[in-house]
N, C-alpha and C. Protein backbone atom coordinates (compact mmCIF):
# COMPACT_ATOMS: atom_id res chain seq x y z
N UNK A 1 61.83 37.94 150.05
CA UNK A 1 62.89 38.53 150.81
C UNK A 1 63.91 37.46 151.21
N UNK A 2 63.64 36.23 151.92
CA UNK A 2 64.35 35.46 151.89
C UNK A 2 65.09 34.98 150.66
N UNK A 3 64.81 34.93 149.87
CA UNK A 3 65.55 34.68 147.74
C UNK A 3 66.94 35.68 148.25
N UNK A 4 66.15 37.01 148.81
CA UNK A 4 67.14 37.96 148.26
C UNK A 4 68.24 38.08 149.04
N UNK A 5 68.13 37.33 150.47
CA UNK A 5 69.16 37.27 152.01
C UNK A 5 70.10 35.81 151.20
N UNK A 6 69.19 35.11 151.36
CA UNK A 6 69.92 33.83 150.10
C UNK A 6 70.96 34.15 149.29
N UNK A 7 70.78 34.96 148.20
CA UNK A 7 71.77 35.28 146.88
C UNK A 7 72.84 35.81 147.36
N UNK A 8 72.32 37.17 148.31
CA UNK A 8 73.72 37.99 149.04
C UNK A 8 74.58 37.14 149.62
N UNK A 9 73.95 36.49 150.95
CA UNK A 9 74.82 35.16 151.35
C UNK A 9 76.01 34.06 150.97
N UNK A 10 75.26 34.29 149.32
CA UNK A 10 76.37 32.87 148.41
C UNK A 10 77.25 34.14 147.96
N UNK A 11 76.94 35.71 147.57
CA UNK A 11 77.90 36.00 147.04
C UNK A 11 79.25 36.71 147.72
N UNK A 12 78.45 36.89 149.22
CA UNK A 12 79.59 37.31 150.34
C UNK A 12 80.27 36.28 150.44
N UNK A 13 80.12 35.07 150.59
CA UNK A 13 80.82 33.70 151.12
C UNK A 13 82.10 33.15 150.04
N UNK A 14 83.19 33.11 150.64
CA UNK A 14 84.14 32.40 150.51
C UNK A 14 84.11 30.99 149.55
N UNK A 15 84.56 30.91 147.82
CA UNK A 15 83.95 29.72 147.81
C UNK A 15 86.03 28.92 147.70
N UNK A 16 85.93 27.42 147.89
CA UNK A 16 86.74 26.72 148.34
C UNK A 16 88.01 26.40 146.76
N UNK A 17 89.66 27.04 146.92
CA UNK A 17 89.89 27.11 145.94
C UNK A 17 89.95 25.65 145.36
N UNK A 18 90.11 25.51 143.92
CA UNK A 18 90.06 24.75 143.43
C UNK A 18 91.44 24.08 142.55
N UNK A 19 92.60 23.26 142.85
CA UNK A 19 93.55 23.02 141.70
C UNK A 19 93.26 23.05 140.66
N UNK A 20 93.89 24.15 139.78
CA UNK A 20 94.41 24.47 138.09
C UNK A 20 94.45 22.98 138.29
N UNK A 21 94.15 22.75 136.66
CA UNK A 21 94.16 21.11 136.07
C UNK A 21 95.77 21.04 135.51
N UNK A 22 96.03 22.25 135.35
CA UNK A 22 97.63 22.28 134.14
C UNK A 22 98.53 22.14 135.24
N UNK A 23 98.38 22.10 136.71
CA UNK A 23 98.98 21.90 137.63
C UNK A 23 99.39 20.56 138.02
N UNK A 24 98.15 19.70 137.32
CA UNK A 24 98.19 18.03 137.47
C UNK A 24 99.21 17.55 137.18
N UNK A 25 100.06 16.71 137.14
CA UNK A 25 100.81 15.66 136.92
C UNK A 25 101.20 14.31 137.01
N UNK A 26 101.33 14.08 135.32
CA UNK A 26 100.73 12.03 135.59
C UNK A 26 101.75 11.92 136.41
N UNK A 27 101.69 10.57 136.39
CA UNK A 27 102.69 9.96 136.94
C UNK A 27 103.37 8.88 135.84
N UNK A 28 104.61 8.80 135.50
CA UNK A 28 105.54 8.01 134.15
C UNK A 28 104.71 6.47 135.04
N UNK A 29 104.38 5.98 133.72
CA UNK A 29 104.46 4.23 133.79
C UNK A 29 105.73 3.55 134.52
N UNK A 30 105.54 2.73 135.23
CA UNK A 30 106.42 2.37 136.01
C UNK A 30 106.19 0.87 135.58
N UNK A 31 108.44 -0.02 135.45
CA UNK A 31 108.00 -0.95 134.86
C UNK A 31 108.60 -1.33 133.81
N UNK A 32 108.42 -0.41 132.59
CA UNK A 32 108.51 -0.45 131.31
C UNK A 32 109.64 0.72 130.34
N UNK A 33 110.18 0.42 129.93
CA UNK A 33 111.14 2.04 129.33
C UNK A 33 110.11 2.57 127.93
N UNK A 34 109.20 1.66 127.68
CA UNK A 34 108.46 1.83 126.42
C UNK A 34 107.05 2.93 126.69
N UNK A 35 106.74 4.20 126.43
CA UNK A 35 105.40 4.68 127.04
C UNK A 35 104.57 4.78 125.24
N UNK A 36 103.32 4.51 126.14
CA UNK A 36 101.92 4.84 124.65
C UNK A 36 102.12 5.84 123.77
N UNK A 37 102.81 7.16 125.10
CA UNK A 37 102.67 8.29 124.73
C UNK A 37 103.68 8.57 123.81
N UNK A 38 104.37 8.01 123.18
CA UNK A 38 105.67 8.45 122.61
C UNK A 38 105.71 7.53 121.25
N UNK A 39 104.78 7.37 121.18
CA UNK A 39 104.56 6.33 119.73
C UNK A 39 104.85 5.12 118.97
N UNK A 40 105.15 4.89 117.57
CA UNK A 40 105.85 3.97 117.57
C UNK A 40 107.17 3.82 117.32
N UNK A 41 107.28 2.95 117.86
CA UNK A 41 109.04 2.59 118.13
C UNK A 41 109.97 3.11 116.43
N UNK A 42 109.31 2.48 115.44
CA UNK A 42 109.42 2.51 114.44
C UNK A 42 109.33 4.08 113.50
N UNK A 43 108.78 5.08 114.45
CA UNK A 43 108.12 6.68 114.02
C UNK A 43 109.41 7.40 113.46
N UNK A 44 109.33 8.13 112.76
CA UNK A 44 110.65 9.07 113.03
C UNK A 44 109.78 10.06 113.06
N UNK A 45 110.48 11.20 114.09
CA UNK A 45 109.85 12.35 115.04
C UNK A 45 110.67 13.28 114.54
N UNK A 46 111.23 13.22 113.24
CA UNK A 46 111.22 14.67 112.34
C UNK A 46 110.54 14.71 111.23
N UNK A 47 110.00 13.88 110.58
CA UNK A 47 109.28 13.67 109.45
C UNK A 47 108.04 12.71 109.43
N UNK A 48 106.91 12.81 109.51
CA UNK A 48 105.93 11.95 109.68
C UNK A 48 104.56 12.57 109.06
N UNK A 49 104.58 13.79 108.76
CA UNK A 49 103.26 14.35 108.37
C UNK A 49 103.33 14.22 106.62
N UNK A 50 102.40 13.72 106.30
CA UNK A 50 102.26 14.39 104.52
C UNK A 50 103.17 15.15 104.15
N UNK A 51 103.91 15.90 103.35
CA UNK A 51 104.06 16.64 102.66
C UNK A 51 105.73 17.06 103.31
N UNK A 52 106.41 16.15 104.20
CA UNK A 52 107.46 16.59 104.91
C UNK A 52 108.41 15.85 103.72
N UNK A 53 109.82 16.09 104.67
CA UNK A 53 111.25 16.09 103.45
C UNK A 53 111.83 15.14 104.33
N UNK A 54 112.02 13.88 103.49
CA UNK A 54 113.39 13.14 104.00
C UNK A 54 114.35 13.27 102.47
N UNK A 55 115.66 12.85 103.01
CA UNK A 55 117.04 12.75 102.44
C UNK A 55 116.78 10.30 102.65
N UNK A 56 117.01 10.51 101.49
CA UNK A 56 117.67 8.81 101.53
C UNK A 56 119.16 8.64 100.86
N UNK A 57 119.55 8.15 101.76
CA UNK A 57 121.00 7.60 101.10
C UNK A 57 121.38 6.45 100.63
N UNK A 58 121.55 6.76 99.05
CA UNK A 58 121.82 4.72 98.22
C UNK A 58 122.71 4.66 97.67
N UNK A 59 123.35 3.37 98.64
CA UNK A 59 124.59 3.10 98.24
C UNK A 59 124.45 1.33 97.02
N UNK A 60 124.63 1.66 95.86
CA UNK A 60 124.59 0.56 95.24
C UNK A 60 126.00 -0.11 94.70
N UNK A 61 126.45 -1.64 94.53
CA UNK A 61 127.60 -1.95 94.10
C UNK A 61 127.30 -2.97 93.34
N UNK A 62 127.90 -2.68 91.94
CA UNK A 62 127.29 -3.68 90.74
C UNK A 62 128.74 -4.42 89.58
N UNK A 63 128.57 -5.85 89.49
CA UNK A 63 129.71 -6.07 89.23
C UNK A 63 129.10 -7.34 88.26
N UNK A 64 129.53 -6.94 86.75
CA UNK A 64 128.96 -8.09 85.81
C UNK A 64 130.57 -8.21 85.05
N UNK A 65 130.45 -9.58 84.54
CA UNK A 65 131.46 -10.20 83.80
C UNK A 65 131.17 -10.90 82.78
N UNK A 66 131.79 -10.70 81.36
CA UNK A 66 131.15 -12.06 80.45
C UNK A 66 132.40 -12.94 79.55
N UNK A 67 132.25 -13.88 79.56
CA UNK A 67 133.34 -14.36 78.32
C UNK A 67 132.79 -15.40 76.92
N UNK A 68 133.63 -15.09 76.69
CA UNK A 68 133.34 -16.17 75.18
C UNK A 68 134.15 -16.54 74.54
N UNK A 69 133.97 -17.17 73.86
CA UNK A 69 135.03 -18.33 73.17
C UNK A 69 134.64 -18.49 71.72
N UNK A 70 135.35 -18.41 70.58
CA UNK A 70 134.62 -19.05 69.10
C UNK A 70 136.12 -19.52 68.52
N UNK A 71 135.78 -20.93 67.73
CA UNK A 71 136.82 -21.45 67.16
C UNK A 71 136.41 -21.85 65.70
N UNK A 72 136.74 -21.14 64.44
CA UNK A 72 136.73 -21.79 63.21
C UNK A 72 137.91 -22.42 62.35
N UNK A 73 136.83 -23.84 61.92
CA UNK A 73 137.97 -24.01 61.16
C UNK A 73 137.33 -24.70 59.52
N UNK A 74 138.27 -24.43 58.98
CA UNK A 74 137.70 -24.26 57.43
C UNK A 74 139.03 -24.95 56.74
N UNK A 75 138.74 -25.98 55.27
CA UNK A 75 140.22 -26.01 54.50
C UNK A 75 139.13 -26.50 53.27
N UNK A 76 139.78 -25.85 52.61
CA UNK A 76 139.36 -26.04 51.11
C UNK A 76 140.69 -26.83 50.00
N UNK A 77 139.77 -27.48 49.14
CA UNK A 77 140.91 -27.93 47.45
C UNK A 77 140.36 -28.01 46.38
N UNK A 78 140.69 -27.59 45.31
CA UNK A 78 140.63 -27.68 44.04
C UNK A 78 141.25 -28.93 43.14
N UNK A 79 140.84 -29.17 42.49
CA UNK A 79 141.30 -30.04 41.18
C UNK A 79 140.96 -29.66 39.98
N UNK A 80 141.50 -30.04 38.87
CA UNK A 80 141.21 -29.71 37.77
C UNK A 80 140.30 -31.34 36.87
N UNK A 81 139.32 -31.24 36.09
CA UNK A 81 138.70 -32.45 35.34
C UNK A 81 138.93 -32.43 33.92
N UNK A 82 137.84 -32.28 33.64
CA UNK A 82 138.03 -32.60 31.88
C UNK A 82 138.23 -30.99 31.36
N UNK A 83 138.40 -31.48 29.83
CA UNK A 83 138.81 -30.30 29.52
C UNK A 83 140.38 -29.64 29.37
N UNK A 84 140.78 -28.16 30.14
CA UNK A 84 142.03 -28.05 30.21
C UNK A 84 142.59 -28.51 31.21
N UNK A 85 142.07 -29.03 31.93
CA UNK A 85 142.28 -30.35 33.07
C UNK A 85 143.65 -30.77 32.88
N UNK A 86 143.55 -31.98 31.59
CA UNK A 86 144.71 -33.02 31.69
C UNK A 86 146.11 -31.92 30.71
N UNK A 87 145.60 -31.38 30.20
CA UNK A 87 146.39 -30.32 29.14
C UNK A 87 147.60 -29.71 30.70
N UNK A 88 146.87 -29.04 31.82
CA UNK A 88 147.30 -28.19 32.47
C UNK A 88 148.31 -29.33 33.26
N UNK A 89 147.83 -30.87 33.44
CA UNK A 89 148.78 -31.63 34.47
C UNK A 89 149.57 -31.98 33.76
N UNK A 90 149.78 -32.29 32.15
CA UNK A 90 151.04 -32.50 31.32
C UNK A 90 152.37 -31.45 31.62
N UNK A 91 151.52 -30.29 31.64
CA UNK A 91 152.53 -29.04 31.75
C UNK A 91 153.06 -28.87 33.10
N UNK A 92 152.20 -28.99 34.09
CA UNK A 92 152.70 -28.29 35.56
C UNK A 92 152.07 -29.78 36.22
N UNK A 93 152.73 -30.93 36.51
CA UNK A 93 152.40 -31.87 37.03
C UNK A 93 152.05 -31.83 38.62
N UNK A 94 152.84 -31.02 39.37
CA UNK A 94 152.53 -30.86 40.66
C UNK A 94 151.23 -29.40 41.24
N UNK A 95 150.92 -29.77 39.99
CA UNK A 95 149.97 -28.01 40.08
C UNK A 95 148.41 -29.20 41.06
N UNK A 96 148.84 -28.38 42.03
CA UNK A 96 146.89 -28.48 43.31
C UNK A 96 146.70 -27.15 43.34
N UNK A 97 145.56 -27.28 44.02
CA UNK A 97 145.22 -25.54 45.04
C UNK A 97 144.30 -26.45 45.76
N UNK A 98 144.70 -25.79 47.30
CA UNK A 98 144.59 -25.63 48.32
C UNK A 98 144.79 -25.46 49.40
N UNK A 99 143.48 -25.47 50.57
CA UNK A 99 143.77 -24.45 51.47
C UNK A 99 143.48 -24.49 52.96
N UNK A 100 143.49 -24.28 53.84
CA UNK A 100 143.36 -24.48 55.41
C UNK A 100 142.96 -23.16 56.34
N UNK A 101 142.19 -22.81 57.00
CA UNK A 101 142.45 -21.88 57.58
C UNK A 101 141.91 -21.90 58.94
N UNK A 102 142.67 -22.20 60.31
CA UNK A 102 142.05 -22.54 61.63
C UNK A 102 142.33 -20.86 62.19
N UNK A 103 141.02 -20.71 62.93
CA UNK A 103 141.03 -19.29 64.18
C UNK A 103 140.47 -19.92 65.16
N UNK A 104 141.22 -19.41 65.72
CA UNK A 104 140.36 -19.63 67.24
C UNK A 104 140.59 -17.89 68.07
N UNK A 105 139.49 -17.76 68.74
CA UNK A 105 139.28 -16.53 69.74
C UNK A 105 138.65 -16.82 71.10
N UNK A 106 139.18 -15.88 71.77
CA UNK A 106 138.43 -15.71 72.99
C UNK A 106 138.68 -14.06 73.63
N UNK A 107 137.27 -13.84 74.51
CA UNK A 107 137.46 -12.47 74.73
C UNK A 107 136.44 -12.61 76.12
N UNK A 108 137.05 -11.81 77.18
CA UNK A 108 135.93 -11.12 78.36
C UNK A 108 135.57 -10.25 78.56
N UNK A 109 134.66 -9.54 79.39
CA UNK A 109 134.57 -8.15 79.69
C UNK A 109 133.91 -8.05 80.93
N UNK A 110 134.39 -7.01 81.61
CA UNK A 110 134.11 -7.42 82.89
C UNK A 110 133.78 -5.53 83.65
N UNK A 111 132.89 -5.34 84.03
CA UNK A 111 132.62 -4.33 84.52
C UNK A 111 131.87 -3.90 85.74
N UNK A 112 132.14 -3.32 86.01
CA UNK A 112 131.89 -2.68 87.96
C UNK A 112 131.15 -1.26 87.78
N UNK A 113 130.50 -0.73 88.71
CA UNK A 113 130.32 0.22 89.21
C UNK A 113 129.75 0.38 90.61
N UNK A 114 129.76 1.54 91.04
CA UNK A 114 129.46 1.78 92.41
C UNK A 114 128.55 3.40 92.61
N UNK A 115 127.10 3.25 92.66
CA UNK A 115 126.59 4.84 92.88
C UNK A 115 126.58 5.39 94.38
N UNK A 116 126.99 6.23 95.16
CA UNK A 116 126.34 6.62 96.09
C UNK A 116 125.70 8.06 95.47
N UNK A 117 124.02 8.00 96.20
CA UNK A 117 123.47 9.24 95.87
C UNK A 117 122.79 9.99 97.25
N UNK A 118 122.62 10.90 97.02
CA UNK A 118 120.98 10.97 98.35
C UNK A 118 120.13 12.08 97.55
N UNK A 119 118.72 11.41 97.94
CA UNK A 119 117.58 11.74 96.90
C UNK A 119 116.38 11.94 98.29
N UNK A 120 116.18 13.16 97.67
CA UNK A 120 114.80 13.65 99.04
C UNK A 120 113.39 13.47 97.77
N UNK A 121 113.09 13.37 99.37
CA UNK A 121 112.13 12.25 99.06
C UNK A 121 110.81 13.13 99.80
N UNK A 122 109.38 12.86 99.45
CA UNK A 122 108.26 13.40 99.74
C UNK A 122 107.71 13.01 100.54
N UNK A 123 107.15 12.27 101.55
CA UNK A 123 106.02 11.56 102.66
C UNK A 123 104.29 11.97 102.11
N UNK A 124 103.82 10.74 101.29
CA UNK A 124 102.82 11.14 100.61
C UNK A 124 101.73 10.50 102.08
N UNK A 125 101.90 9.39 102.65
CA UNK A 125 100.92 8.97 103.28
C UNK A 125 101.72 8.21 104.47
N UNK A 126 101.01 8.44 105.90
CA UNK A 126 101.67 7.62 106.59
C UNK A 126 100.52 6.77 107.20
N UNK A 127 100.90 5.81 107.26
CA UNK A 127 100.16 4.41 107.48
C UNK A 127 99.85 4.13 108.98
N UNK A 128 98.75 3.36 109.21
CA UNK A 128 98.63 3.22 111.11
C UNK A 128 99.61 2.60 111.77
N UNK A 129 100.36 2.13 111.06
CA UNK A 129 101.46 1.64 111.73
C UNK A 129 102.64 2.57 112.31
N UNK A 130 102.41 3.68 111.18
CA UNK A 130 103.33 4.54 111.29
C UNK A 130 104.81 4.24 110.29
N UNK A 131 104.35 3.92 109.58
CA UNK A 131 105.61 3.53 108.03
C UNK A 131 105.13 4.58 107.24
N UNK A 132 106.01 4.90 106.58
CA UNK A 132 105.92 6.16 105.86
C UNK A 132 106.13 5.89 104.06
N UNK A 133 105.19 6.20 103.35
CA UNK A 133 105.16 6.17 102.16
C UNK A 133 105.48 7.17 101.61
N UNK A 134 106.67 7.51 100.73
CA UNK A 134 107.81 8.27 100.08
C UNK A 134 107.37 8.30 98.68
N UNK A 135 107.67 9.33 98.18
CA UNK A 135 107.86 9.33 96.53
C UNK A 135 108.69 10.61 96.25
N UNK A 136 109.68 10.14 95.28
CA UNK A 136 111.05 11.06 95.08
C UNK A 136 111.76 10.53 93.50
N UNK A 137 112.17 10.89 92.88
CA UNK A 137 112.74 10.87 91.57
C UNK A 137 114.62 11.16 91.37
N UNK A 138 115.14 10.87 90.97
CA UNK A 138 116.79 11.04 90.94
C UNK A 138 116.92 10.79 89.21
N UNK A 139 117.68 11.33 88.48
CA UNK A 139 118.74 10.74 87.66
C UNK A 139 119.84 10.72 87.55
N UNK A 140 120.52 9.85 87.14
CA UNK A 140 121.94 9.79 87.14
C UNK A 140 122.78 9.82 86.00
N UNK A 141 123.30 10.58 85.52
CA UNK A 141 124.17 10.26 83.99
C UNK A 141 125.75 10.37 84.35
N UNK A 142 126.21 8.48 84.05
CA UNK A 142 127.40 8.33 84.05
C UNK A 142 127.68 7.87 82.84
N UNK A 143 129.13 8.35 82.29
CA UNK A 143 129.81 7.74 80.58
C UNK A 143 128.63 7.30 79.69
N UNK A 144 127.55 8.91 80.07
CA UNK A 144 126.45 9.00 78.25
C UNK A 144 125.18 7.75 79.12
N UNK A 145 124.95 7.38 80.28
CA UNK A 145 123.87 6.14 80.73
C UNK A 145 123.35 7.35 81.66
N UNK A 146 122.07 7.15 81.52
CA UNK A 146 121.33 7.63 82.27
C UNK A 146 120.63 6.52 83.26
N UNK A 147 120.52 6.71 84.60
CA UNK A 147 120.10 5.23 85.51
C UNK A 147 119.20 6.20 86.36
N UNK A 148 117.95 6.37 86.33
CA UNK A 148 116.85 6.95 87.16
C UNK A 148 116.38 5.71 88.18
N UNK A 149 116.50 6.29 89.45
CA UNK A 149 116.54 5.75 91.23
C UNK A 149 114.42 6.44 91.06
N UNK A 150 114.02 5.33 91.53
CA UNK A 150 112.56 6.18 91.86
C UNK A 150 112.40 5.29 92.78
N UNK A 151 111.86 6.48 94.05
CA UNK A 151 111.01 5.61 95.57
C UNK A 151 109.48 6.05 95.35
């Protein structure tokens, strides 16, 4: 009988309320503008999971030049010997052959280009650091060249 004055007792009685936990509130680190809670500095907080979408933008500027130079020179002569040789210098006494021939060249070429692209890109793995490993594909076809960008 007493068990049973007992039980009634605890369940008539008033028990003492208790603060909701979702009511709690930290308190901000004081001190510092940097908190744990907000990651790394380095994070970007639109893209960080596997399988998310970034945009990269590449700006490349490429500038080659070449020259060259070639100079020939060549001279050739003939004479005549035995044979119709002396026959031909009786007749045409001032008869030679020959010959000279100087070139000279030079040439440059000089060429530029400039791509801007933006190429989205995949987030295959992100690292404890919180750096993000990308893989994404582009091609480019300018004047018949194809130039494929891979991250």
């Amino acid at each position: 009988m007493n068990m049973l004055a007992l039980l009634l007792i605890l369940c008539i009685s008033d028990l003492p309320d208790l603060p909701d936990q979702a009511d709690t509130l930290l308190a901000a680190p004081t001190g510092s503008l940097w908190s744990e809670q907000s990651g790394s500095l380095f994070e970007d907080f639109k893209a960080r999971r596997v399988g998310d979408l970034l945009t990269i933008v590449v700006t490349e500027s490429t500038t080659a030049s070449t020259n060259a130079d070639t100079a020939v020179k060549k001279s050739e002569s003939a004479s005549t010997q035995a044979g119709v040789g002396p026959l031909l210098k009786l007749l045409w006494p001032e008869l030679s052959a020959g010959g000279k021939t100087d070139m000279s060249a030079s040439g440059s070429t000089t060429r530029a280009g400039r791509i801007t692209a933006r190429i989205t890109v995949v987030v295959v793995e992100t690292l404890p650091n919180g750096v993000l490993r990308v893989e994404g594909r582009r091609s480019l076809k300018i004047n018949d060249e194809t130039q494929t960008l891979i991250f």
